[in-house]
N, C-alpha and C. Protein backbone atom coordinates (compact mmCIF):
# COMPACT_ATOMS: atom_id res chain seq x y z
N UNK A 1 -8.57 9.24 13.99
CA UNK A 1 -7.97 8.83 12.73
C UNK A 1 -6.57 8.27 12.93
N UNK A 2 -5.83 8.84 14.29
CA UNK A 2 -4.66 8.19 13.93
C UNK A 2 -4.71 6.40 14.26
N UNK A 3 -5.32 6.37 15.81
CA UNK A 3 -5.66 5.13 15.52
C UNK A 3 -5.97 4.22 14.44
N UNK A 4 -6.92 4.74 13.54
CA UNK A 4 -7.42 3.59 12.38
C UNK A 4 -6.50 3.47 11.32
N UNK A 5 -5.26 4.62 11.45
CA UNK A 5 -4.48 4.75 10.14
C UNK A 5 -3.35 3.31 10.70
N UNK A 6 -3.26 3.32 12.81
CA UNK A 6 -2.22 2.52 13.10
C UNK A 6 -2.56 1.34 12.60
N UNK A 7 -3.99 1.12 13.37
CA UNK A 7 -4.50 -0.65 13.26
C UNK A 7 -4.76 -0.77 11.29
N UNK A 8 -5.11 0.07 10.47
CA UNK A 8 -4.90 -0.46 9.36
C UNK A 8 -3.51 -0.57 8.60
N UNK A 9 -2.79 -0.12 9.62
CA UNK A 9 -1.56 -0.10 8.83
C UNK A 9 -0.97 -1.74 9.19
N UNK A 10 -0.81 -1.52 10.09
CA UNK A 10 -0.43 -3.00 10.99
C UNK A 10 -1.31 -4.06 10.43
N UNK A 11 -2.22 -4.25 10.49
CA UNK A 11 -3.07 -5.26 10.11
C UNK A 11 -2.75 -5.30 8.21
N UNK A 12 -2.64 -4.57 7.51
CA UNK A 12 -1.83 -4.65 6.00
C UNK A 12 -0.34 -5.20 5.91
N UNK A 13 0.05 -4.32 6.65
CA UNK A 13 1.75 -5.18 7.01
C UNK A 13 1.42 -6.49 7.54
N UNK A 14 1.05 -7.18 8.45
CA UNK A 14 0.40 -8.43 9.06
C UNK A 14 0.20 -9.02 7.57
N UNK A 15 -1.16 -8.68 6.96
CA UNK A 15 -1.63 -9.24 5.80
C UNK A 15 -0.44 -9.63 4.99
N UNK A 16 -0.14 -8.28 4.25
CA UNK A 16 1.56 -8.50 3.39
C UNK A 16 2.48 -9.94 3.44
N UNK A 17 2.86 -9.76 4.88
CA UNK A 17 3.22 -10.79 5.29
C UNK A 17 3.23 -12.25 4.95
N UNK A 18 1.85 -12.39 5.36
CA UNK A 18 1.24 -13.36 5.10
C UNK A 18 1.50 -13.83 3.86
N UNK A 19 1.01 -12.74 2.85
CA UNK A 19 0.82 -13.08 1.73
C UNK A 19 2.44 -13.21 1.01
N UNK A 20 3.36 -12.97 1.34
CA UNK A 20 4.72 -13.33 1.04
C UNK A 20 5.40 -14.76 1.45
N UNK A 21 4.94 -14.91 2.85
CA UNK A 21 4.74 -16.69 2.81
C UNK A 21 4.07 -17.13 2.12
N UNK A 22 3.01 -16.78 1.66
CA UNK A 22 2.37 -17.71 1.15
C UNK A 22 2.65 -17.68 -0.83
N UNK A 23 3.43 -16.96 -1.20
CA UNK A 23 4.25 -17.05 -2.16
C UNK A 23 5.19 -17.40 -2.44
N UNK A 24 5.86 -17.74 -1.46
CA UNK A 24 7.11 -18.01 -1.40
C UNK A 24 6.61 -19.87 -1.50
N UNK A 25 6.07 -19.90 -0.49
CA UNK A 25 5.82 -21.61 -0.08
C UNK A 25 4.89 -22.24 -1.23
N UNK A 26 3.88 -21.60 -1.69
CA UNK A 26 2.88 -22.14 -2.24
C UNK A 26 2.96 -21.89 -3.83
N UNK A 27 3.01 -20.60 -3.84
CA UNK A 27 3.08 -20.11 -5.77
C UNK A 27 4.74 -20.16 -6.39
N UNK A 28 5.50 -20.08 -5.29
CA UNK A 28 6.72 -19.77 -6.84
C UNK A 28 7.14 -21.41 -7.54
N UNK A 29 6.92 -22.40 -6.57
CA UNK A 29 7.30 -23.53 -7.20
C UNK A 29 6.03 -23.87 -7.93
N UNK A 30 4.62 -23.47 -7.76
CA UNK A 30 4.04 -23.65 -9.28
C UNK A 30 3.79 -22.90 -10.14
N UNK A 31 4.05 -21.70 -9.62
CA UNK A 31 4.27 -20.14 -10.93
C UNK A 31 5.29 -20.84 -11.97
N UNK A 32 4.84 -19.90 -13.31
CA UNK A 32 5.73 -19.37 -13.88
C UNK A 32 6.41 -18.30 -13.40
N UNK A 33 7.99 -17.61 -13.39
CA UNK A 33 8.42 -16.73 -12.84
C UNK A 33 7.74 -15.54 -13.07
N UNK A 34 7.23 -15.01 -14.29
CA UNK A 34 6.91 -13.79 -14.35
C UNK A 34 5.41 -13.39 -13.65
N UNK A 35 4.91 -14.22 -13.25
CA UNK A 35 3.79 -14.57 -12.49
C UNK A 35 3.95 -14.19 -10.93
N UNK A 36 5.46 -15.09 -10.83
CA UNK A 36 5.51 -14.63 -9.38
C UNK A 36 6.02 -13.54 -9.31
N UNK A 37 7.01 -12.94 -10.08
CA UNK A 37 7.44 -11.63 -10.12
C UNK A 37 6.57 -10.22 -10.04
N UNK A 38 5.11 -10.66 -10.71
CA UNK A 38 3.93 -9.59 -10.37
C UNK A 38 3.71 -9.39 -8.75
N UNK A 39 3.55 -10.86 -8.38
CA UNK A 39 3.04 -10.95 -6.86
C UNK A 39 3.68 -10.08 -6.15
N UNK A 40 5.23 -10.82 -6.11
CA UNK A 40 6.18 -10.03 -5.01
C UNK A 40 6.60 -9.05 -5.37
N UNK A 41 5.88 -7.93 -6.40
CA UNK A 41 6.06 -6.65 -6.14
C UNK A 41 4.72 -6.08 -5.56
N UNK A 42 3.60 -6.92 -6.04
CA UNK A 42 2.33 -6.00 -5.22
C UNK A 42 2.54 -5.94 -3.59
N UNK A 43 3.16 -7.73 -3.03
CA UNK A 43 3.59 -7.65 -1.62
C UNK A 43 4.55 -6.85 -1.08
N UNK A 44 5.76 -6.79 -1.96
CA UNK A 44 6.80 -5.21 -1.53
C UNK A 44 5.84 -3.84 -1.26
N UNK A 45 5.27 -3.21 -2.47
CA UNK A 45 4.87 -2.15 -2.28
C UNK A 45 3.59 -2.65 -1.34
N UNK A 46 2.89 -3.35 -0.95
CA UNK A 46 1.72 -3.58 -0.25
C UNK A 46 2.39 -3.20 1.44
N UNK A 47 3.67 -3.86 1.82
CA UNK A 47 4.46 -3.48 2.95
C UNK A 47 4.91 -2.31 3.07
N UNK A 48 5.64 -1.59 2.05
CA UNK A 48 5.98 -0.35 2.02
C UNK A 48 5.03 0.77 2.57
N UNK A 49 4.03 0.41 1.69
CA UNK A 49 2.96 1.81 2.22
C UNK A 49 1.95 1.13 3.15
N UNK A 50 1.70 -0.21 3.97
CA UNK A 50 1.33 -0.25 5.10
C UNK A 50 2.25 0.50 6.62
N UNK A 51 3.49 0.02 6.45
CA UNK A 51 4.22 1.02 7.14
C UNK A 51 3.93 2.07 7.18
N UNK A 52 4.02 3.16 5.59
CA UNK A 52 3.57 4.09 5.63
C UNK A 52 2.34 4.69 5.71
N UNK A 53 1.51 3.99 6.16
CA UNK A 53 -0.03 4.24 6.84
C UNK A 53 0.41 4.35 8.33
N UNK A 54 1.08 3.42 8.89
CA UNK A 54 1.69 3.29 10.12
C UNK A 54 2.40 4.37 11.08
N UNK A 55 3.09 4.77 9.85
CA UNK A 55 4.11 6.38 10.19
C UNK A 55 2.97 7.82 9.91
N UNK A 56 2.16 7.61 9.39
CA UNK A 56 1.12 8.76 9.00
C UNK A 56 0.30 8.44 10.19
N UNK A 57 0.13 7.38 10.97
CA UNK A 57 -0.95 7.10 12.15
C UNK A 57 -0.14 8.46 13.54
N UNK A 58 1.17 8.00 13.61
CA UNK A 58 2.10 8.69 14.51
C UNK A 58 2.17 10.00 13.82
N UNK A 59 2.33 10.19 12.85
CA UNK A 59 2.56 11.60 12.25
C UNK A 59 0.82 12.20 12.92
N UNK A 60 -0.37 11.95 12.89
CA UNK A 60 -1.52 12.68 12.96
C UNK A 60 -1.52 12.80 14.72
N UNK A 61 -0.90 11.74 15.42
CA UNK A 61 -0.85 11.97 16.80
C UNK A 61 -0.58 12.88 16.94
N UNK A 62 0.71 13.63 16.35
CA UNK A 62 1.59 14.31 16.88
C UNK A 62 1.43 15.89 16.57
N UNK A 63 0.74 16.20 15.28
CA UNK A 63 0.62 16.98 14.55
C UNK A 63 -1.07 17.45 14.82
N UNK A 64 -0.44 19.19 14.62
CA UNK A 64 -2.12 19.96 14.96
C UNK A 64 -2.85 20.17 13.95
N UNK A 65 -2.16 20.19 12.87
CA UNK A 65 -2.92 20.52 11.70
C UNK A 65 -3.15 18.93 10.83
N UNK A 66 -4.56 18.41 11.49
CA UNK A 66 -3.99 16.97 11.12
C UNK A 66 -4.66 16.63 9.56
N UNK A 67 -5.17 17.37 9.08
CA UNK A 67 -6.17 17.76 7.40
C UNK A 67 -5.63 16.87 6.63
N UNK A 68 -4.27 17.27 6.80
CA UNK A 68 -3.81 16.74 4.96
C UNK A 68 -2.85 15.43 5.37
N UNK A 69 -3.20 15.38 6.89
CA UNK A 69 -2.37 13.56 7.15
C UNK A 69 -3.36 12.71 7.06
N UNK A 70 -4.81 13.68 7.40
CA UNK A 70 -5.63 12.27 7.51
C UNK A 70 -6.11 11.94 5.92
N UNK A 71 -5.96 13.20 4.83
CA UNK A 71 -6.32 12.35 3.84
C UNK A 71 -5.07 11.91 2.88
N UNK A 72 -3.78 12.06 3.39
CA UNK A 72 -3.14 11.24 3.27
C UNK A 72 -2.73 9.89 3.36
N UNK A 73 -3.82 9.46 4.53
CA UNK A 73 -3.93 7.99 4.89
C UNK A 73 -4.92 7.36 4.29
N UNK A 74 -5.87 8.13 3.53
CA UNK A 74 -6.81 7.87 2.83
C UNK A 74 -6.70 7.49 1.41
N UNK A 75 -5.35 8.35 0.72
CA UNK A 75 -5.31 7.87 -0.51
C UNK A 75 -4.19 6.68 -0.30
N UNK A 76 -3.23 6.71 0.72
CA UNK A 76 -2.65 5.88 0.76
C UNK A 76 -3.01 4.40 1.05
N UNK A 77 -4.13 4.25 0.93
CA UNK A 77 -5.02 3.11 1.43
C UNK A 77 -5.46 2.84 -0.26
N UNK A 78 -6.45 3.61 -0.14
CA UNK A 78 -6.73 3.66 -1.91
C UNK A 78 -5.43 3.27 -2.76
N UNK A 79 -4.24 3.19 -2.63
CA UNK A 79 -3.19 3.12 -3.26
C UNK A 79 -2.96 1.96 -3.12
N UNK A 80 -3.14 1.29 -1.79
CA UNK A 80 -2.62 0.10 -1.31
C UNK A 80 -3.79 -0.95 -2.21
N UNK A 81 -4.90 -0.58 -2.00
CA UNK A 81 -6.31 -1.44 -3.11
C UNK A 81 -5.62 -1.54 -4.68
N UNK A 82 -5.98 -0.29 -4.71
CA UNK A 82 -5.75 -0.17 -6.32
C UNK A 82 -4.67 -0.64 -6.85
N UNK A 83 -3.34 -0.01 -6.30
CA UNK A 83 -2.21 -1.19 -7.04
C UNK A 83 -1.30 -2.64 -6.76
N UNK A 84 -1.58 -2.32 -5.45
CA UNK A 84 -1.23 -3.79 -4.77
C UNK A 84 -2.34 -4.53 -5.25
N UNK A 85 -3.53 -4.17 -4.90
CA UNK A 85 -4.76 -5.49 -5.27
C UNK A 85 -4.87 -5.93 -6.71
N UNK A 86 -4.78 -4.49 -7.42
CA UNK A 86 -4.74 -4.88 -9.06
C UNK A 86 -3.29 -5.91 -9.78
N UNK A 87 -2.63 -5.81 -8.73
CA UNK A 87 -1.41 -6.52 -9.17
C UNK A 87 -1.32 -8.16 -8.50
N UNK A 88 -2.42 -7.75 -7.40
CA UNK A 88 -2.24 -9.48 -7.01
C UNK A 88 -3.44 -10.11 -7.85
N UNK A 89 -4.63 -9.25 -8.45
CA UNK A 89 -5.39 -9.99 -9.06
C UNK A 89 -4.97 -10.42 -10.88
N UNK A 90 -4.14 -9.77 -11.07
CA UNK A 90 -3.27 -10.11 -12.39
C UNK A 90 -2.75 -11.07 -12.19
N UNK A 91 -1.74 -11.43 -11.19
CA UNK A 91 -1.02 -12.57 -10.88
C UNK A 91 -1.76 -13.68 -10.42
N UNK A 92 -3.02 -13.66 -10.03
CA UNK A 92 -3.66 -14.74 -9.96
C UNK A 92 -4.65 -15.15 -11.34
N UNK A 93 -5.01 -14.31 -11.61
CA UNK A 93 -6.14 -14.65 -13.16
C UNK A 93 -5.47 -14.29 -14.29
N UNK A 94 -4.26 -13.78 -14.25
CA UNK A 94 -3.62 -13.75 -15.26
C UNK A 94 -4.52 -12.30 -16.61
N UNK A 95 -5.83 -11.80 -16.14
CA UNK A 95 -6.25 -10.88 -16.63
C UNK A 95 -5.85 -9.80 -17.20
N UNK A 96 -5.40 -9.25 -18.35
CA UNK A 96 -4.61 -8.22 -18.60
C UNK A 96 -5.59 -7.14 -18.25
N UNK A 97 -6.54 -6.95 -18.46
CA UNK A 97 -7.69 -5.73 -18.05
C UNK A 97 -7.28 -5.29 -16.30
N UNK A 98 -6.81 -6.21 -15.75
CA UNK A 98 -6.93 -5.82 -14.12
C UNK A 98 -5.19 -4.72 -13.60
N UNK A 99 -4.47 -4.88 -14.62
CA UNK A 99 -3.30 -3.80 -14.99
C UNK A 99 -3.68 -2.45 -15.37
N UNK A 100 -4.80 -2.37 -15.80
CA UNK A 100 -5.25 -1.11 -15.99
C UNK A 100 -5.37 -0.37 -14.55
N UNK A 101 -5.82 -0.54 -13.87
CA UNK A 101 -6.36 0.03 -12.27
C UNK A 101 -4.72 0.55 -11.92
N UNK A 102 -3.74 -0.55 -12.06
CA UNK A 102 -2.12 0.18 -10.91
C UNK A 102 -2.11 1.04 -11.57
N UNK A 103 -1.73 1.89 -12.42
CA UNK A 103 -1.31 3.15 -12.57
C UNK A 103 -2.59 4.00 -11.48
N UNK A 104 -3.51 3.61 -11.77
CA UNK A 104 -4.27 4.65 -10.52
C UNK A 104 -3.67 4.64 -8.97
N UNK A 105 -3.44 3.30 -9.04
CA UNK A 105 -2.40 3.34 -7.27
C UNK A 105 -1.41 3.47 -7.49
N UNK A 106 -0.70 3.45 -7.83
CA UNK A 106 0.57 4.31 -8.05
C UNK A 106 0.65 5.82 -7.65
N UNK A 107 -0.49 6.65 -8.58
CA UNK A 107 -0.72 7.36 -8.71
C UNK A 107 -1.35 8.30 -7.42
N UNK A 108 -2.03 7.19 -6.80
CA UNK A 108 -2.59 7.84 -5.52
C UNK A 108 -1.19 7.59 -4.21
N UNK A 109 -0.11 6.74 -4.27
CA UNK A 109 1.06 6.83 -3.58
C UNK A 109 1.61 7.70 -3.95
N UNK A 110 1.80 8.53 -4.95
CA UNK A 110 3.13 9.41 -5.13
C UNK A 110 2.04 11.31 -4.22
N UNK A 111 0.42 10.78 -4.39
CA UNK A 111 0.16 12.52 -3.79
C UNK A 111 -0.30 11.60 -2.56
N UNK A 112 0.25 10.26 -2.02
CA UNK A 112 0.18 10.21 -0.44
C UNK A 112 1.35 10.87 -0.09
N UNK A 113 2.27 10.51 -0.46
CA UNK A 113 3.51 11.26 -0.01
C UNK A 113 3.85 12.51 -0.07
N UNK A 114 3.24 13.03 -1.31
CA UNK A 114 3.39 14.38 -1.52
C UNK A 114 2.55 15.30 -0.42
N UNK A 115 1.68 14.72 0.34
CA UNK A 115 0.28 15.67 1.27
C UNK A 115 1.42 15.13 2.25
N UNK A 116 2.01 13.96 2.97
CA UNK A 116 2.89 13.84 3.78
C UNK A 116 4.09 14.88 3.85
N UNK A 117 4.41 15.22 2.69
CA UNK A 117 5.57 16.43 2.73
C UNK A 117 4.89 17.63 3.11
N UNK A 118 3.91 18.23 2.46
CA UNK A 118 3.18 19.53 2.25
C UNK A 118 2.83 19.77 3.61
N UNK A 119 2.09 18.70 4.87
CA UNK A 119 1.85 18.70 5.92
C UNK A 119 3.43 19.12 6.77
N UNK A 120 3.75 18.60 6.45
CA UNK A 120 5.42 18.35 7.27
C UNK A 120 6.00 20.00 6.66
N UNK A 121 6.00 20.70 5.26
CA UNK A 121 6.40 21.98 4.91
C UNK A 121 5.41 22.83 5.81
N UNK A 122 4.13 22.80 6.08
CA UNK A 122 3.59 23.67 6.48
C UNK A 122 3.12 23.75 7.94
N UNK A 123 3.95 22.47 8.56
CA UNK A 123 4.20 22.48 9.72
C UNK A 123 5.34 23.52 10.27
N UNK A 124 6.03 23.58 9.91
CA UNK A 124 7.69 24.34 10.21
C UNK A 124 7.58 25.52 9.16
C-alpha cells in the first residue's frame, strides 16, 4: 500500500499540474473569471492532497501499525474524486447539481487527516 499511495500520489500531483497549465494557457483567457476561479481551486486542493497521499505513502513505510494510514489514503483519494473532480466538472459544464458531491470531499479530507493524526497519536 505504501507504494500505490506513492505512485498515486505522484501521478495526481503530475496530473494537477497539468491541469493548471492547461488553465492557465487555455481556459482563463476564454473563461469567465468565476469559472476559472472554480478550476484553480479544484487544482490547488487536487495538489495539496496528492502530496498528501504522497506523505501518507512514506508515513505507511515507516509505521507498524499501518490500519488507519492505509485507509487514510483511501479516503484521501475519495476526497481527491469527489471534490476536486466535482469542482472541475462544474467548471466545465457549468452544472449546478455537480456542487452537490464537494461537500462529500471535503468531508472525506478533513477524516483523511484526522486518521493521519490518530495514527501518528497512537503511535507515540
Amino acid at each position: 500500500m505504501s507504494r500505490l499511495a506513492i505512485l498515486l500520489g505522484s501521478g495526481n500531483a503530475a496530473f494537477a499540474i497539468v491541469l493548471s497549465a492547461y488553465s492557465a494557457h487555455a481556459l482563463r483567457p476564454a473563461w469567465p473569471e468565476y469559472r476559472y476561479s472554480i478550476f484553480q481551486i479544484a487544482v490547488d486542493y487536487h495538489l495539496y492532497h496528492a502530496l498528501g497521499l504522497v506523505v501518507i505513502g512514506i508515513l505507511i513505510a515507516q509505521h507498524s501499525d499501518r490500519g488507519l494510514l492505509r485507509a487514510a489514503a483511501a479516503v484521501m483519494l475519495a476526497g481527491i474524486i469527489l471534490f476536486c473532480g466535482g469542482l472541475y466538472f462544474l467548471s466545465l459544464t457549468e452544472l449546478a447539481w455537480s456542487a452537490r458531491i464537494t461537500p462529500f470531499g471535503g468531508v472525506a479530507f478533513i477524516i483523511s487527516w484526522g486518521l493521519v493524526m490518530t495514527a501518528y497519536l497512537r503511535k507515540n
